[in-house]
N, C-alpha and C. Protein backbone atom coordinates (compact mmCIF):
# COMPACT_ATOMS: atom_id res chain seq x y z
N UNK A 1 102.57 146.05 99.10
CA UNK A 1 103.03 146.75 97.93
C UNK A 1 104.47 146.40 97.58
N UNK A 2 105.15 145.52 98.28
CA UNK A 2 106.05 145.71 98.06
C UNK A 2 106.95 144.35 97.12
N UNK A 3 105.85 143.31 96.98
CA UNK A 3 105.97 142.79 95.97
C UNK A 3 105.84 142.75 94.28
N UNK A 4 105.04 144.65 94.45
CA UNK A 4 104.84 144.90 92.94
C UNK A 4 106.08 145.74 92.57
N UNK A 5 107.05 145.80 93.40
CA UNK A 5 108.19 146.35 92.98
C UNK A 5 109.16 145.62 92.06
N UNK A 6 109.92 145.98 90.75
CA UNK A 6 110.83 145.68 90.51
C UNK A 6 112.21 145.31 90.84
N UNK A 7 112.97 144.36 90.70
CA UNK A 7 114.40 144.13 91.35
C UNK A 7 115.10 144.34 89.68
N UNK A 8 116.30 145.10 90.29
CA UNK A 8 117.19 145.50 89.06
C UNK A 8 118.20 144.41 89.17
N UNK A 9 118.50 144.14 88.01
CA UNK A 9 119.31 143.11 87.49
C UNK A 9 120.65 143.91 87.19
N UNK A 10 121.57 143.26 88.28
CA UNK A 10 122.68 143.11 88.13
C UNK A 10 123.39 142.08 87.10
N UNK A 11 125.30 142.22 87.30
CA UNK A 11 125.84 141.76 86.94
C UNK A 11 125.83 139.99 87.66
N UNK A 12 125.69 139.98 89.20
CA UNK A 12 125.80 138.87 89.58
C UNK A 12 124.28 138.34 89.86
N UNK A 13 123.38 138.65 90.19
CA UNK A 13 122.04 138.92 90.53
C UNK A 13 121.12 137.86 89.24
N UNK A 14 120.22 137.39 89.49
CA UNK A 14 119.34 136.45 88.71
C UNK A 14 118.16 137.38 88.42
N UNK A 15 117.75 137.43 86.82
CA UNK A 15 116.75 138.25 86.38
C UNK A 15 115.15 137.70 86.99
N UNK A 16 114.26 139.13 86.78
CA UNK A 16 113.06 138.56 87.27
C UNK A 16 112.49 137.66 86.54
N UNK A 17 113.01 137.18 85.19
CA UNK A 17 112.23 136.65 84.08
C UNK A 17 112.36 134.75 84.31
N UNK A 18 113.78 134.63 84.99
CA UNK A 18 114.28 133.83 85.30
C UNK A 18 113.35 132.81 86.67
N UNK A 19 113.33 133.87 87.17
CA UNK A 19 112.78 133.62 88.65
C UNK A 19 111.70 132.96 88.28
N UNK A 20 110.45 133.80 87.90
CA UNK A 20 109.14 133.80 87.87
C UNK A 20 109.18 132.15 86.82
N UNK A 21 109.92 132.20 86.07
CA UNK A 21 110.09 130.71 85.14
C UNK A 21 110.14 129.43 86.03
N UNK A 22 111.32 129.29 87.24
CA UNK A 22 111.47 128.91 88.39
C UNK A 22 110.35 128.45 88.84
N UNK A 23 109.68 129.29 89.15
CA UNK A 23 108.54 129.16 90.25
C UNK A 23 107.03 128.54 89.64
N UNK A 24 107.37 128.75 88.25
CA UNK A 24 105.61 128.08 87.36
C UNK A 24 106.58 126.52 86.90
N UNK A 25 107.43 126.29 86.71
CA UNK A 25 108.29 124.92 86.51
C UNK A 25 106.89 124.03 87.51
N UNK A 26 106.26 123.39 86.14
CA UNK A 26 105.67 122.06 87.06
C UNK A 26 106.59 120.83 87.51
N UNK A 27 107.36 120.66 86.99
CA UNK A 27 108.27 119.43 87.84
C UNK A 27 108.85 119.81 88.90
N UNK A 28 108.45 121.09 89.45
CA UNK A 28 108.92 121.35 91.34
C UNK A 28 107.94 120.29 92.05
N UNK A 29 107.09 120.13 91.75
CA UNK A 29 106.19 119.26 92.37
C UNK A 29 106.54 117.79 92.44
N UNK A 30 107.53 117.07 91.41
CA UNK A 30 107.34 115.86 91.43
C UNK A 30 108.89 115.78 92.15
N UNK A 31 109.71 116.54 92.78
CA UNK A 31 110.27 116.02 94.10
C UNK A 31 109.46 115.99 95.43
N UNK A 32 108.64 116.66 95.65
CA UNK A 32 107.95 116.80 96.88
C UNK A 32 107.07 115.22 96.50
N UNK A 33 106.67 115.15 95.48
CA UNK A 33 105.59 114.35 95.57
C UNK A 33 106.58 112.89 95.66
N UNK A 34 107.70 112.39 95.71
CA UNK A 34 108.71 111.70 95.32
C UNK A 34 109.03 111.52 97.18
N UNK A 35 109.32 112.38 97.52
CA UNK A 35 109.46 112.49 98.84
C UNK A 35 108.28 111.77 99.51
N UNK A 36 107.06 112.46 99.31
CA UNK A 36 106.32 112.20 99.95
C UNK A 36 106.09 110.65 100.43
N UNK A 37 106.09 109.77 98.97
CA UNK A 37 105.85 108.08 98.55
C UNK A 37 106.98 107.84 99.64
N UNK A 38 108.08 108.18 99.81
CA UNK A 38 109.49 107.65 100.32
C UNK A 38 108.91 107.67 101.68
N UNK A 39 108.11 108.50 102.61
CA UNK A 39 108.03 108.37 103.85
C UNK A 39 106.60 108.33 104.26
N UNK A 40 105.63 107.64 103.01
CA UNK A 40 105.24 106.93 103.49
C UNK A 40 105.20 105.63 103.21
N UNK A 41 105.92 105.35 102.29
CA UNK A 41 106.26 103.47 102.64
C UNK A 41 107.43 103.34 103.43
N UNK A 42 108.32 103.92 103.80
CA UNK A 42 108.72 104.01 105.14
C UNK A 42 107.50 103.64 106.09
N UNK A 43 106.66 104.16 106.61
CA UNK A 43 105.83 104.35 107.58
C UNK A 43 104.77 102.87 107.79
N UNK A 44 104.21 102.83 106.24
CA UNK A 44 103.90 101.47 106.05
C UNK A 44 104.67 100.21 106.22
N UNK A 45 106.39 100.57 106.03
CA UNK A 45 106.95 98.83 106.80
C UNK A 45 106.77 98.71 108.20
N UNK A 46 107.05 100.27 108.97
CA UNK A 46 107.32 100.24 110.23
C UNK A 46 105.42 100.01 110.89
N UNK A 47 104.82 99.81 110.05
CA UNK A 47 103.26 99.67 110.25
C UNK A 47 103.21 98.11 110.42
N UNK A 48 103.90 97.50 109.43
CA UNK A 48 103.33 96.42 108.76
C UNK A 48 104.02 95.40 110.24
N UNK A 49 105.44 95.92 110.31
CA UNK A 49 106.31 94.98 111.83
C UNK A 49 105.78 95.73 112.84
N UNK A 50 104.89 96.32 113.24
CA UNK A 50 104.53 96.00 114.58
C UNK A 50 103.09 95.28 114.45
N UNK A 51 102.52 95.53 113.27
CA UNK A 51 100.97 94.84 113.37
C UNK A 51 101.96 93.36 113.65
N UNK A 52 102.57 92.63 113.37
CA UNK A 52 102.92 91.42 112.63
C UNK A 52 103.76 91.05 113.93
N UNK A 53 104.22 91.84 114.92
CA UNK A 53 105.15 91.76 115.65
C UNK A 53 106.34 91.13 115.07
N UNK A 54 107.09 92.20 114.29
CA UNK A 54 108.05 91.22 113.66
C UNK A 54 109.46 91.51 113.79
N UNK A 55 109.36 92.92 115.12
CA UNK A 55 110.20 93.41 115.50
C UNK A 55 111.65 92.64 116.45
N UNK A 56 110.87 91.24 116.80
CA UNK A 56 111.82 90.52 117.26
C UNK A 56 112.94 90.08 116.28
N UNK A 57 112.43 89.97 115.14
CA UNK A 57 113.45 89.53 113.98
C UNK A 57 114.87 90.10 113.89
N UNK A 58 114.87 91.37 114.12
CA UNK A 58 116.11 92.28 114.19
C UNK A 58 116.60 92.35 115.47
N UNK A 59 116.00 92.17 116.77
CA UNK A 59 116.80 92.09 118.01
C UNK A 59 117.54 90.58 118.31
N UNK A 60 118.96 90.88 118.16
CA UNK A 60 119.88 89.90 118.40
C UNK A 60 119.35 88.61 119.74
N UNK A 61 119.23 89.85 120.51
CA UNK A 61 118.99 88.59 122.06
C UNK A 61 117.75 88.26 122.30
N UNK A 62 116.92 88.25 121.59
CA UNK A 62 115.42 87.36 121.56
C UNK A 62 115.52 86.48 120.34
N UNK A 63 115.00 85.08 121.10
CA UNK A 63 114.69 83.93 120.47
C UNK A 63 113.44 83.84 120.12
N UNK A 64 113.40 82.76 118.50
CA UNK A 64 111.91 83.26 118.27
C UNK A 64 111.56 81.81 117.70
N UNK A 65 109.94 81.23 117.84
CA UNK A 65 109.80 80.31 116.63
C UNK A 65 108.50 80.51 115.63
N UNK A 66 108.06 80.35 114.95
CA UNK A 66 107.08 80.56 114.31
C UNK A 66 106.77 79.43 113.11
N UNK A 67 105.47 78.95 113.10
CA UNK A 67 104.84 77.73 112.74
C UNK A 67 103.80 78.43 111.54
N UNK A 68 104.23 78.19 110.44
CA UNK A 68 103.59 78.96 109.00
C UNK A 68 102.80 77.54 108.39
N UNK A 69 101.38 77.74 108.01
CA UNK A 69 100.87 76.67 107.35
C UNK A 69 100.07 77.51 105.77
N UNK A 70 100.77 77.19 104.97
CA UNK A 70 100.34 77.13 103.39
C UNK A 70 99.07 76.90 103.00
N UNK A 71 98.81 77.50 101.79
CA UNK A 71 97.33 77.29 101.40
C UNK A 71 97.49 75.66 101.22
N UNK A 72 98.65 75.25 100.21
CA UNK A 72 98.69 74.02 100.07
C UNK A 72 98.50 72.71 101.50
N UNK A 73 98.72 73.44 102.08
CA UNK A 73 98.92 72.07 103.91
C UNK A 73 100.44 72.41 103.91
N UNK A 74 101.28 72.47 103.27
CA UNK A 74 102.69 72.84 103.40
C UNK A 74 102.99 73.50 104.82
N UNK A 75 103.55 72.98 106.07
CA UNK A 75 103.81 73.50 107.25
C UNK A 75 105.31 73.70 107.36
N UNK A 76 106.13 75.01 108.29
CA UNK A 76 107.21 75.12 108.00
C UNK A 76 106.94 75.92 109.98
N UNK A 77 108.43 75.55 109.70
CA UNK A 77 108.92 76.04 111.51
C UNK A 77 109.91 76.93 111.29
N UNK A 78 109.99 77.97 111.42
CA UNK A 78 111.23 79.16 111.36
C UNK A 78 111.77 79.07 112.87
N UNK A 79 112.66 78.89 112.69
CA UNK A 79 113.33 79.37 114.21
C UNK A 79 114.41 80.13 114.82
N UNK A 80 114.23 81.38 115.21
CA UNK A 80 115.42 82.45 114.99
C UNK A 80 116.53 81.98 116.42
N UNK A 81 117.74 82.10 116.72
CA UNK A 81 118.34 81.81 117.92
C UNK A 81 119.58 82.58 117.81
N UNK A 82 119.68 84.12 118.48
CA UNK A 82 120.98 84.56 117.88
C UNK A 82 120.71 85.45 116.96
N UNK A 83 121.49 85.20 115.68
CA UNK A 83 121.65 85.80 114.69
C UNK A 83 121.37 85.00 113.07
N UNK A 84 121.01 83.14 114.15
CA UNK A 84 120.88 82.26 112.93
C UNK A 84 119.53 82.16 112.90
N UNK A 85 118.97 81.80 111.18
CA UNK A 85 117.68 82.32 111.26
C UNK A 85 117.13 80.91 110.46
N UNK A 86 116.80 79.51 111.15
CA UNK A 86 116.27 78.29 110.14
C UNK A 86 114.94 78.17 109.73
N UNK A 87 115.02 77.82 108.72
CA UNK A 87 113.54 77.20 108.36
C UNK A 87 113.29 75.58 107.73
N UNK A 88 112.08 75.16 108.53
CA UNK A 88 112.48 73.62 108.50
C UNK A 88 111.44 73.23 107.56
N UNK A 89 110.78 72.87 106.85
CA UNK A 89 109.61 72.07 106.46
C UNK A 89 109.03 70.92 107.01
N UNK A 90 108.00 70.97 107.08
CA UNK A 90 107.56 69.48 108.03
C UNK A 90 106.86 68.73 107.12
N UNK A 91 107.31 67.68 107.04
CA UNK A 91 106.21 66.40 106.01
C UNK A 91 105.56 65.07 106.71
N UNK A 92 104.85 64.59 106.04
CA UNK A 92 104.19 63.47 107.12
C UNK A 92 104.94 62.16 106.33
N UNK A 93 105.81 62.13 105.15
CA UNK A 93 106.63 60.91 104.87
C UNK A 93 108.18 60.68 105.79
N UNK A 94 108.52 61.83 106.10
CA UNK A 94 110.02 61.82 106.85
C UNK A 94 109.74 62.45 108.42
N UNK A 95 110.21 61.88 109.12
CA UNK A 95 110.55 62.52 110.66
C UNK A 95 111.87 62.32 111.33
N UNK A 96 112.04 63.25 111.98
CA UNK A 96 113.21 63.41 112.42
C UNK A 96 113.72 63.60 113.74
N UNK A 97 114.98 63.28 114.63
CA UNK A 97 115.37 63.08 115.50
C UNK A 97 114.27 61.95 116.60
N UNK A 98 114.78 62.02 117.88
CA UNK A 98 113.87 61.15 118.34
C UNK A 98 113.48 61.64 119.51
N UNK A 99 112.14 60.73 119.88
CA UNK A 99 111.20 61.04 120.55
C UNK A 99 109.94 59.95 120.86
N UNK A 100 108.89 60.32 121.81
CA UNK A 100 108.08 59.38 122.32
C UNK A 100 106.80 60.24 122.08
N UNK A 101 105.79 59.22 121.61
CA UNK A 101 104.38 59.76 120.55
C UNK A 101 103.34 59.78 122.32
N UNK A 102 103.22 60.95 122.55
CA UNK A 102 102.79 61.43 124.03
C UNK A 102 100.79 61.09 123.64
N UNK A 103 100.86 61.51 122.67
CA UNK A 103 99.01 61.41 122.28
C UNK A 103 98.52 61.61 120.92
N UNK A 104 97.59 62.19 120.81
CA UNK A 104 96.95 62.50 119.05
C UNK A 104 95.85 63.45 119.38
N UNK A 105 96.01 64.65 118.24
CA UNK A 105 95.14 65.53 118.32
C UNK A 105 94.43 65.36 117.55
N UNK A 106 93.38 65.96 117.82
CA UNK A 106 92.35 65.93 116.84
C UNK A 106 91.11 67.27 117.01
N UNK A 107 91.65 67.49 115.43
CA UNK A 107 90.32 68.99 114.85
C UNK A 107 89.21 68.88 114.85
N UNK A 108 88.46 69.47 115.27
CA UNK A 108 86.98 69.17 115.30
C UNK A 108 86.59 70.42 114.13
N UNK A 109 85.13 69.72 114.05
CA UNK A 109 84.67 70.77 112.74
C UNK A 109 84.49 72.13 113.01
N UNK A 110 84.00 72.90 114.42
CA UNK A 110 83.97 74.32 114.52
C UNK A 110 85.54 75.21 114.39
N UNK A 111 86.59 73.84 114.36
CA UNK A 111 87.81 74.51 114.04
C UNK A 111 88.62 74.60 115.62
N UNK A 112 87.92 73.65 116.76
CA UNK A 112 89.11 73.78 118.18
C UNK A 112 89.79 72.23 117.93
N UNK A 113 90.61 72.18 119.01
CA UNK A 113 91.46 71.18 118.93
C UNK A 113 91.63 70.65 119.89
N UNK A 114 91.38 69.17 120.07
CA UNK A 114 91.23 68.58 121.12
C UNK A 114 92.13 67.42 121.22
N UNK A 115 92.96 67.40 121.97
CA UNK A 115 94.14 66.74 122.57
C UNK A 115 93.71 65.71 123.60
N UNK A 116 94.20 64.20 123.45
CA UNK A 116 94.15 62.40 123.81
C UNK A 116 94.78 62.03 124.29
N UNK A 117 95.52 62.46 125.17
CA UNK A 117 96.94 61.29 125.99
C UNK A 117 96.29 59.57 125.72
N UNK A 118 97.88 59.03 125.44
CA UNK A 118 97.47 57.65 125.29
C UNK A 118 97.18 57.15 126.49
C-alpha cells in the first residue's frame, strides 16, 4: 500500500508528474542496450584471440612466426621478435640470403606432403 501513497512536493523535492515521465522515457533503454553491444564485442575480441591463439602478439617476451597463404597463392611470413613485428612476402621470381637446396617437396592429391632429400 504504500506505493499508492502520494509524495508532497516541495520547494526542493521533484514532482510526481516529473518522475513517472522519467520512468515511461523510452530512450532509458537505449543506454543499457548501448552498453550491452560494448561488452559484448568486448567479449567477442577476447573470443576471437584465444580461438586464434593470438595472445602471443601482445606478450613482449615470446617470439613468434606465422606462414599465411592467400586465396591468390600469395605466401607471407610474419615474424614477431621483441616488440618488432615483420612481414615478408615470398615469391618464386626473387630469393633471398643464402643457403643450400636440402630436397623438394611434393603435394600429393589427398592434400599430405611428402618430402625427397637429394
Amino acid at each position: 500500500m504504500r506505493y499508492f501513497k502520494k509524495k508532497r512536493s516541495g520547494i526542493g523535492s521533484k514532482s510526481v508528474e516529473s518522475q513517472a515521465f522519467r520512468d515511461d522515457d523510452p530512450m532509458t533503454g537505449v543506454a543499457n542496450l548501448f552498453d550491452i553491444g560494448l561488452v559484448f564485442i568486448v567479449g567477442l575480441l577476447l573470443t576471437l584471440f584465444s580461438v586464434y591463439n593470438l595472445q602471443d602478439l601482445f606478450n613482449e617476451k615470446s617470439d613468434l612466426t606465422i606462414m599465411k597463404q592467400s586465396k591468390d597463392g600469395q605466401m607471407e611470413i610474419i615474424t614477431k621478435k621483441g616488440k618488432t613485428i615483420k612481414a615478408i612476402k615470398v615469391t618464386k621470381d626473387k630469393t633471398q640470403g643464402q643457403g643450400q637446396r636440402l630436397g623438394i617437396a611434393y603435394k600429393l592429391q589427398d592434400g599430405s606432403m611428402v618430402y625427397v632429400p637429394e
